[in-house]
Protein backbone atom coordinates (compact mmCIF):
# COMPACT_ATOMS: atom_id res chain seq x y z
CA UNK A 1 7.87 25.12 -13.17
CA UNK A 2 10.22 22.73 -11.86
CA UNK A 3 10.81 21.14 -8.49
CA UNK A 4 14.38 22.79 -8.07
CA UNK A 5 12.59 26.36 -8.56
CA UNK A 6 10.27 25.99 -5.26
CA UNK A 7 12.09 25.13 -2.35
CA UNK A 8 9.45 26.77 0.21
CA UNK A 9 8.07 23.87 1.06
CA UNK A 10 10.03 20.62 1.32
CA UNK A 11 8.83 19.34 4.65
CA UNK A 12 5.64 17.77 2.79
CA UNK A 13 8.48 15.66 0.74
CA UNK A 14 9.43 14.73 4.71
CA UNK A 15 6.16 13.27 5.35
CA UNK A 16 5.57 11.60 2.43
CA UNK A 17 8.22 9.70 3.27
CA UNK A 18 7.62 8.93 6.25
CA UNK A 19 4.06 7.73 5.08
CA UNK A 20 5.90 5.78 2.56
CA UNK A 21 8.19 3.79 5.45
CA UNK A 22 5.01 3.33 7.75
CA UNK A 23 3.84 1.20 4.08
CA UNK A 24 6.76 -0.19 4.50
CA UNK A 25 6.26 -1.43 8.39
CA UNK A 26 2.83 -2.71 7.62
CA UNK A 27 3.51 -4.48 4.54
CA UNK A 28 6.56 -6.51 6.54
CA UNK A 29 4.32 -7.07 9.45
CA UNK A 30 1.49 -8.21 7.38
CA UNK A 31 4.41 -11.05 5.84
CA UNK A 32 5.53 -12.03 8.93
CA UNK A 33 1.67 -12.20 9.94
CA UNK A 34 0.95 -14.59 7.32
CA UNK A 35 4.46 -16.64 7.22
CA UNK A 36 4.43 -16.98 11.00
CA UNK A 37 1.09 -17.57 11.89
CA UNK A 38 1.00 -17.56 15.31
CA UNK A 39 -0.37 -14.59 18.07
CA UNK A 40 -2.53 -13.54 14.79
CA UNK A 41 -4.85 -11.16 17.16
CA UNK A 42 -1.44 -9.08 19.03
CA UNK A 43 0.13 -9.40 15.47
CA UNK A 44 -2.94 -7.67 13.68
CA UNK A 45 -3.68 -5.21 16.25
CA UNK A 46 0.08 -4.07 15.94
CA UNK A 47 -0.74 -3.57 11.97
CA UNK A 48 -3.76 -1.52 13.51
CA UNK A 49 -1.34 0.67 15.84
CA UNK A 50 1.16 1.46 11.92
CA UNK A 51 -2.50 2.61 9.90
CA UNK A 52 -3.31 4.68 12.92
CA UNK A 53 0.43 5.99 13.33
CA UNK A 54 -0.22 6.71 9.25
CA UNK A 55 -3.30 8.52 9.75
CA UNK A 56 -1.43 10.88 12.12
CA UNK A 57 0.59 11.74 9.58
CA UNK A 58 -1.80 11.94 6.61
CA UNK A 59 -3.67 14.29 8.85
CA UNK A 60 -0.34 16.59 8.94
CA UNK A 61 -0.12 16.59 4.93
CA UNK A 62 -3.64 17.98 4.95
CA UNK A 63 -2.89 20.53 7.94
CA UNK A 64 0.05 21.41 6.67
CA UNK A 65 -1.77 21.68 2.80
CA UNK A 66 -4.32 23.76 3.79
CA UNK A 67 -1.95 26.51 5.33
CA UNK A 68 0.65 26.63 2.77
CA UNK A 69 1.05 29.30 0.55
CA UNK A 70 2.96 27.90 -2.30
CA UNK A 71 3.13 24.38 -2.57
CA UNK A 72 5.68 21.69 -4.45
CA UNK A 73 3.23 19.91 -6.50
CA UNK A 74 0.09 20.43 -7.42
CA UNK A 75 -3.12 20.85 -4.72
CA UNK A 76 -4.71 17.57 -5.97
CA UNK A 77 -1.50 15.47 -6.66
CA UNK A 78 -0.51 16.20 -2.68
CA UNK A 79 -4.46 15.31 -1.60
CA UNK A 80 -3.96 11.83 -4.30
CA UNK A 81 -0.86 10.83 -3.04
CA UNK A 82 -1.61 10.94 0.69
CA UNK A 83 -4.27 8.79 0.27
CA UNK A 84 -3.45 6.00 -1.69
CA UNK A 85 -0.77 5.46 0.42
CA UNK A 86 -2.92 5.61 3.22
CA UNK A 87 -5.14 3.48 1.24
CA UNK A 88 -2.97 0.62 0.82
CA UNK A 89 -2.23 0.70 4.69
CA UNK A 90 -5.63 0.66 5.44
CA UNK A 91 -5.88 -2.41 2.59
CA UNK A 92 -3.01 -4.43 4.86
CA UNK A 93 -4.91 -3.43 8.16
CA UNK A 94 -8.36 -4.78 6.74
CA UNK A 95 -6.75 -7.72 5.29
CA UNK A 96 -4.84 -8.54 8.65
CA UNK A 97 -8.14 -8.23 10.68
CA UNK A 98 -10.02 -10.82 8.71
CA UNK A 99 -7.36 -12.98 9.16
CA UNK A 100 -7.77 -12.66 12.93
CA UNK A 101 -11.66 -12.52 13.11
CA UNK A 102 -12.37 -14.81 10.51
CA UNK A 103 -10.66 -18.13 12.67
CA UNK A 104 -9.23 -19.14 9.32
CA UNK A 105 -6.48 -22.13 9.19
CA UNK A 106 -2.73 -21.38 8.09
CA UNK A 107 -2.92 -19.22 5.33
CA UNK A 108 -2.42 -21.03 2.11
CA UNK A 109 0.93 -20.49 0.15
CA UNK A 110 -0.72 -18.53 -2.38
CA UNK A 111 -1.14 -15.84 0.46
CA UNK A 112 1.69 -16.02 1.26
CA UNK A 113 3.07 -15.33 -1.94
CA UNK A 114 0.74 -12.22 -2.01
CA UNK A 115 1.98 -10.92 1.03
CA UNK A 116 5.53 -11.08 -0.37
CA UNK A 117 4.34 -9.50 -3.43
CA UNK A 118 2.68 -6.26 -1.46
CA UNK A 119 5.86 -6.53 0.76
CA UNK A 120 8.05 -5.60 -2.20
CA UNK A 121 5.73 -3.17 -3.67
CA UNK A 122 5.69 -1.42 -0.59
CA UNK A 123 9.68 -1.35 -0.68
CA UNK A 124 9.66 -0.37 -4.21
CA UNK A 125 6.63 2.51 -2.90
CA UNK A 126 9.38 3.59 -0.41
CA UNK A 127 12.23 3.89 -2.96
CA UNK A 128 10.13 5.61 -5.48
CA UNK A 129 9.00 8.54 -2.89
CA UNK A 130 12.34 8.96 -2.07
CA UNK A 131 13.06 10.19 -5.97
CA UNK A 132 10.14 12.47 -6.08
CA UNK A 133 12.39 15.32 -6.22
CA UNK A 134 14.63 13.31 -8.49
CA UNK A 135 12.14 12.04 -11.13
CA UNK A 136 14.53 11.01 -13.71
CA UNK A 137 15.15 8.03 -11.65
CA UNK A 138 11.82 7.23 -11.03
CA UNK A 139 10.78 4.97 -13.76
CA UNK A 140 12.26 1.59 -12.78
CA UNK A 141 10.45 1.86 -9.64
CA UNK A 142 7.19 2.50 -11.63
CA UNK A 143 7.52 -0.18 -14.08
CA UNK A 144 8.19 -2.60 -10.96
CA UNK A 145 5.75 -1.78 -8.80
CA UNK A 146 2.93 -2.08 -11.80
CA UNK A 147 4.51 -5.53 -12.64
CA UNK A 148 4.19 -6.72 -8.96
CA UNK A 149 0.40 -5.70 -9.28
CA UNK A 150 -0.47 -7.61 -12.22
CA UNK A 151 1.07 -10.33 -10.52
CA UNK A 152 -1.05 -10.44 -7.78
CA UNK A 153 -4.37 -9.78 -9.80
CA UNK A 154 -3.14 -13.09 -12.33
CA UNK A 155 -2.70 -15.02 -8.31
CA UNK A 156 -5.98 -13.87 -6.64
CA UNK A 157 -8.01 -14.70 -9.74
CA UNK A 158 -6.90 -17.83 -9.86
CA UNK A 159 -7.55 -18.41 -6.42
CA UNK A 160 -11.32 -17.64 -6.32
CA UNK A 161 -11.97 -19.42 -9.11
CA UNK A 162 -10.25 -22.24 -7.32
CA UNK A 163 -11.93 -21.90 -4.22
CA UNK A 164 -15.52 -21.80 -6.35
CA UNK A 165 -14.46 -25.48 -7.88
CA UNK A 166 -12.76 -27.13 -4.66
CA UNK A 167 -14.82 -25.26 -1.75
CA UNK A 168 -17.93 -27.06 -0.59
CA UNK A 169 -18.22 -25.31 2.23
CA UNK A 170 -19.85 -21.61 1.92
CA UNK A 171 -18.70 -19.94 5.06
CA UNK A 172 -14.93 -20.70 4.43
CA UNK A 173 -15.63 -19.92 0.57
CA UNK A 174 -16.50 -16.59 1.27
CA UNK A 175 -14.18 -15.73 4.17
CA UNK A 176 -11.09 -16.65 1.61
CA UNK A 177 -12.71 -14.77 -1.27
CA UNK A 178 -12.94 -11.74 0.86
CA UNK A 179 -9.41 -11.93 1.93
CA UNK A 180 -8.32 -12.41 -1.90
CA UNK A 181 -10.62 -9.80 -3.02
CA UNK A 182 -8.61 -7.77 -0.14
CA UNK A 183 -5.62 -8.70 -0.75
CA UNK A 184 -6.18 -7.71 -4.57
CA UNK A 185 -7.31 -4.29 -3.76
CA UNK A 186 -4.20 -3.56 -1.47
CA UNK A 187 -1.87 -4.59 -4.82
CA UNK A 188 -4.17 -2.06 -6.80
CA UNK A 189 -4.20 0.68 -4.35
CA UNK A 190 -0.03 0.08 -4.78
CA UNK A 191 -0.51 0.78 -8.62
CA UNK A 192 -2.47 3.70 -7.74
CA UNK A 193 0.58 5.05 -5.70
CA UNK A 194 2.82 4.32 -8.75
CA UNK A 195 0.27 6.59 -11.02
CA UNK A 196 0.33 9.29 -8.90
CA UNK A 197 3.55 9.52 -8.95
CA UNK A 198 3.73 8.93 -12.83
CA UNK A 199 1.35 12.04 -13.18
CA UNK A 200 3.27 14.01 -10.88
CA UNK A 201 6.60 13.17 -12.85
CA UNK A 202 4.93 14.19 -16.32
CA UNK A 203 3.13 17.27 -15.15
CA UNK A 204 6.51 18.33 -14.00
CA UNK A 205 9.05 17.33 -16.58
């Protein structure tokens, strides 16, 4: 059945974007985080205020999911969605935190580069939930967003294997692993978004 055929319930469209633009906030504070490092505690715990602002609003999908009749998509593909985007929030929350706790140096430009990579996956996650109801459009948002993630794997890969061969010291070895590691996860939690929406696109072509 297609999307056109049940408009009953178009308010959970609403909130997923408005999840989609609190991806958005996080993924531009985390870059300005890491290219401006300075006031790294106040910037992180602002990044903590957007994933909590988030989880308000995942929590509304769900409320809102388990009293509707009739829903848009499918059950499962409203429960996926919601929480890979709020996964990759909580993935740019995490990551900000150990930058704060951890009393690392300036970020090195390889971060950075990863923060501008999640930064225009996020923007790219924005435009793509926008089109849900549109999904003829949706592919070039897809193919980007899966592009930007192998990007970022090919980066943090190489960075961990560098910090194995030119890191002596343990302690900052495995604080920058873990924010690679982190930082990796956040770019796959931004594929999953993109395969969500893939499925939800085939299942209702």
């Amino acid at each position: 059945m297609g999307w056109s055929l049940l408009p009953r319930e178009e308010k959970f469209f609403t909130l997923f974007e408005r999840m989609a633009a609190k991806v958005v906030e996080a993924a531009r504070q985390f870059r300005d985080l890491v290219e401006n490092f300075t006031d790294v505690a106040e910037k992180s715990k602002r990044i903590k205020e957007v994933e909590h602002e988030a989880d308000v609003i995942a929590h509304e999908v769900m409320d809102k999911l388990n009293k509707s009749f009739i829903t848009p998509l499918e059950r499962e593909d409203i429960r996926a969605l919601t929480a890979y985007l709020d996964d990759v929030i909580d993935d740019i929350e995490a990551t900000s935190s150990k930058l704060a706790l951890y009393g690392v140096g300036k970020p090195t430009r390889e971060v950075g580069e990863l923060a501008r990579i999640i930064c225009k996956a996020a923007d790219e996650i924005e435009k793509a939930v926008k089109h849900l109801q549109r999904p003829q459009d949706l592919t070039i948002f897809l193919i980007e967003i899966n592009r930007l993630e192998n990007m970022a794997d090919q980066i943090c890969r190489e960075q961990v294997a560098k910090l194995f061969n030119e890191v002596s010291d343990v302690r900052e070895l495995i604080k920058w692993k873990e924010i690679y590691e982190q930082l990796e996860t956040c770019a796959d939690r931004c594929e999953d978004v993109a395969d969500v929406i893939e499925d939800i696109v085939v299942k209702n072509a």
